[in-house]
Protein backbone atom coordinates (compact mmCIF):
# COMPACT_ATOMS: atom_id res chain seq x y z
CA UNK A 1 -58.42 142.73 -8.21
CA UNK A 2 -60.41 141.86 -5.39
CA UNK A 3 -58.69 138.96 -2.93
CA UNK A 4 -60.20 136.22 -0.78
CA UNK A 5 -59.07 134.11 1.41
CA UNK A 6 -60.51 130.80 2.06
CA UNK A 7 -60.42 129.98 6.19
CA UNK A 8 -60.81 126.74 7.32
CA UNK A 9 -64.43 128.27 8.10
CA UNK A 10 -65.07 129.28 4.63
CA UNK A 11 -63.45 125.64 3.54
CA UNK A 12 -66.21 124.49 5.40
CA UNK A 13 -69.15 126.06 4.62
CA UNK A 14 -68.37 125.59 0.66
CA UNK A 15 -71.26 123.55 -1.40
CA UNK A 16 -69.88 119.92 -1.06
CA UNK A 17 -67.91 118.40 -4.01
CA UNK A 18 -68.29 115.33 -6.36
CA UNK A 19 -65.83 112.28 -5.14
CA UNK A 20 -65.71 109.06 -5.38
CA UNK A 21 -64.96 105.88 -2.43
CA UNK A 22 -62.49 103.81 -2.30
CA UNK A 23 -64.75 100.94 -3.44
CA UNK A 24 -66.22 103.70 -6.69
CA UNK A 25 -69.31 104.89 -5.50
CA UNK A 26 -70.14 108.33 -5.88
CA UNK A 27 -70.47 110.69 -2.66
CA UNK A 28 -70.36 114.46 -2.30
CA UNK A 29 -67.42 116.20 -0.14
CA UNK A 30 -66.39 118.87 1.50
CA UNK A 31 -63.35 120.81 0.00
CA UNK A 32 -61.18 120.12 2.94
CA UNK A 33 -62.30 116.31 2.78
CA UNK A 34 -61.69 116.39 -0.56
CA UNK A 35 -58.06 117.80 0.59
CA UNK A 36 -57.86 115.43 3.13
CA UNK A 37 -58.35 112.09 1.12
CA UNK A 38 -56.08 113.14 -1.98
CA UNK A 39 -52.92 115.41 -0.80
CA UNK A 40 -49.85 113.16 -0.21
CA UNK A 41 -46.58 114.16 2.16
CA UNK A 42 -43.84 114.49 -0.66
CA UNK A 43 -40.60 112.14 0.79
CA UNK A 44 -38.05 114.81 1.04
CA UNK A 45 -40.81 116.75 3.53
CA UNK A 46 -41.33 113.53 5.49
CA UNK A 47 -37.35 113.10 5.60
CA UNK A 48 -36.83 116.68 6.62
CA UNK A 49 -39.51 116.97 8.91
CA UNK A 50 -41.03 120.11 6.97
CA UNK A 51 -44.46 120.91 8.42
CA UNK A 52 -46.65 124.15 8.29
CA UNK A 53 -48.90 126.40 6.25
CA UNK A 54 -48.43 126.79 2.51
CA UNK A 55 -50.62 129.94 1.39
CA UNK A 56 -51.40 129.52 -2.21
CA UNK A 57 -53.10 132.12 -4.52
CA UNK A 58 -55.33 131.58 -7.69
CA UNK A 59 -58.15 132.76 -9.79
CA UNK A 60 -60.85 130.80 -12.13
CA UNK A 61 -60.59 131.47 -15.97
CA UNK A 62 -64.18 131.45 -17.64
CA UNK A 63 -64.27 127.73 -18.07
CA UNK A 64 -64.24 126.98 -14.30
CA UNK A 65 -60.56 125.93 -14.44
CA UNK A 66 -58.07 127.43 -12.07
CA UNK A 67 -55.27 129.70 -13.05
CA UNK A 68 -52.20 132.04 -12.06
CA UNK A 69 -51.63 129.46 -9.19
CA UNK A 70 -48.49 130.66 -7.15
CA UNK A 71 -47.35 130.52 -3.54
CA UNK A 72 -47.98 133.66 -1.69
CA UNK A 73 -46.14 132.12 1.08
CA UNK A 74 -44.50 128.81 1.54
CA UNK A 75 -42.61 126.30 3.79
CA UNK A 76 -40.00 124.41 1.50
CA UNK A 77 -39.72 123.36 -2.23
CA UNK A 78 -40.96 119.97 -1.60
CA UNK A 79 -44.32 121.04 0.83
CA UNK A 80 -44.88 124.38 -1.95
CA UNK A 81 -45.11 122.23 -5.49
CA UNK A 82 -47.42 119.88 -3.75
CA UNK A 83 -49.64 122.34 -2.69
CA UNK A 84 -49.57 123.99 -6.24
CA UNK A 85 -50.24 120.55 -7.19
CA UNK A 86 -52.97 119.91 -5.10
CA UNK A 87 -54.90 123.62 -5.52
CA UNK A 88 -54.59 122.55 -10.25
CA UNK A 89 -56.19 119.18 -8.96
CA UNK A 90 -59.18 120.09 -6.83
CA UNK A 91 -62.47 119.98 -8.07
CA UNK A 92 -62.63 123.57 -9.66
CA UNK A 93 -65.52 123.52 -11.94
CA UNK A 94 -68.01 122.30 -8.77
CA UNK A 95 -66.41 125.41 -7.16
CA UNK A 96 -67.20 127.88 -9.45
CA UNK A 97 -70.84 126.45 -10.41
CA UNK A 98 -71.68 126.90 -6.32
CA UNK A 99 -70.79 130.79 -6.32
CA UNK A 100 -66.98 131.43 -5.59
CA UNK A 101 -66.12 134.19 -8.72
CA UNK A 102 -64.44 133.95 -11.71
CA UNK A 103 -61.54 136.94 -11.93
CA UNK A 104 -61.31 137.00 -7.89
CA UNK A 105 -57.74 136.03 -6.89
CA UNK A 106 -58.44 133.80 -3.63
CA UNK A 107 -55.78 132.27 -1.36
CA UNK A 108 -56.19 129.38 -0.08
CA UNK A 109 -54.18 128.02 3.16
CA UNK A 110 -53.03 124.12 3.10
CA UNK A 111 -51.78 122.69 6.21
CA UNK A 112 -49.00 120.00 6.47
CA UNK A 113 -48.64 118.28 9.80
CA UNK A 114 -46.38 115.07 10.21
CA UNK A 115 -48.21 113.02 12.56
């Protein structure tokens, strides 16, 4: 099975996203704004001052919806379910309309940084 992984650069470039404002308007996003405005820190990360990379893996079924989402390499219990969380939630149909492959495992790095 053929593997990609989506850079920052990649994140970037992808076909922006359907989202919403605050205030209910639609706009169009970038996946890594899209990221950005919904991923929470989970408490126990915040409390335990977890920060880094969590590398997660998945592929699109033929219905646009992502699958086989596991952590190819993690941080910490709390910081890995959220980022399994967050990779089920994202906009997945938008992403396989604008070209990324159905059957292709991609892995896609989130970053956590307490600030």
């Amino acid at each position: 099975m053929k593997t990609i992984v989506l850079t920052l650069t990649l994140m970037m470039s992808l076909p922006l996203f359907s989202a919403t404002t605050t205030h209910g308007e639609p706009k169009k996003v970038s996946l890594k704004e899209w990221f950005n405005q919904n991923i929470s820190y989970p408490d126990q990360a915040v409390t335990n001052k977890e920060e880094g990379i969590v590398y997660v893996s998945f592929t699109f079924n033929t219905d646009g919806e992502v699958e086989n989402v596991e952590v190819v390499e993690g941080i910490s219990e709390a910081l890995d379910n959220k980022a399994i969380e967050m990779v089920k939630e994202m906009p997945s149909t938008d992403m396989v309309e604008n070209d990324l492959e159905e059957g292709v495992s991609y892995i896609l790095p989130i970053k956590f940084i307490l600030k």
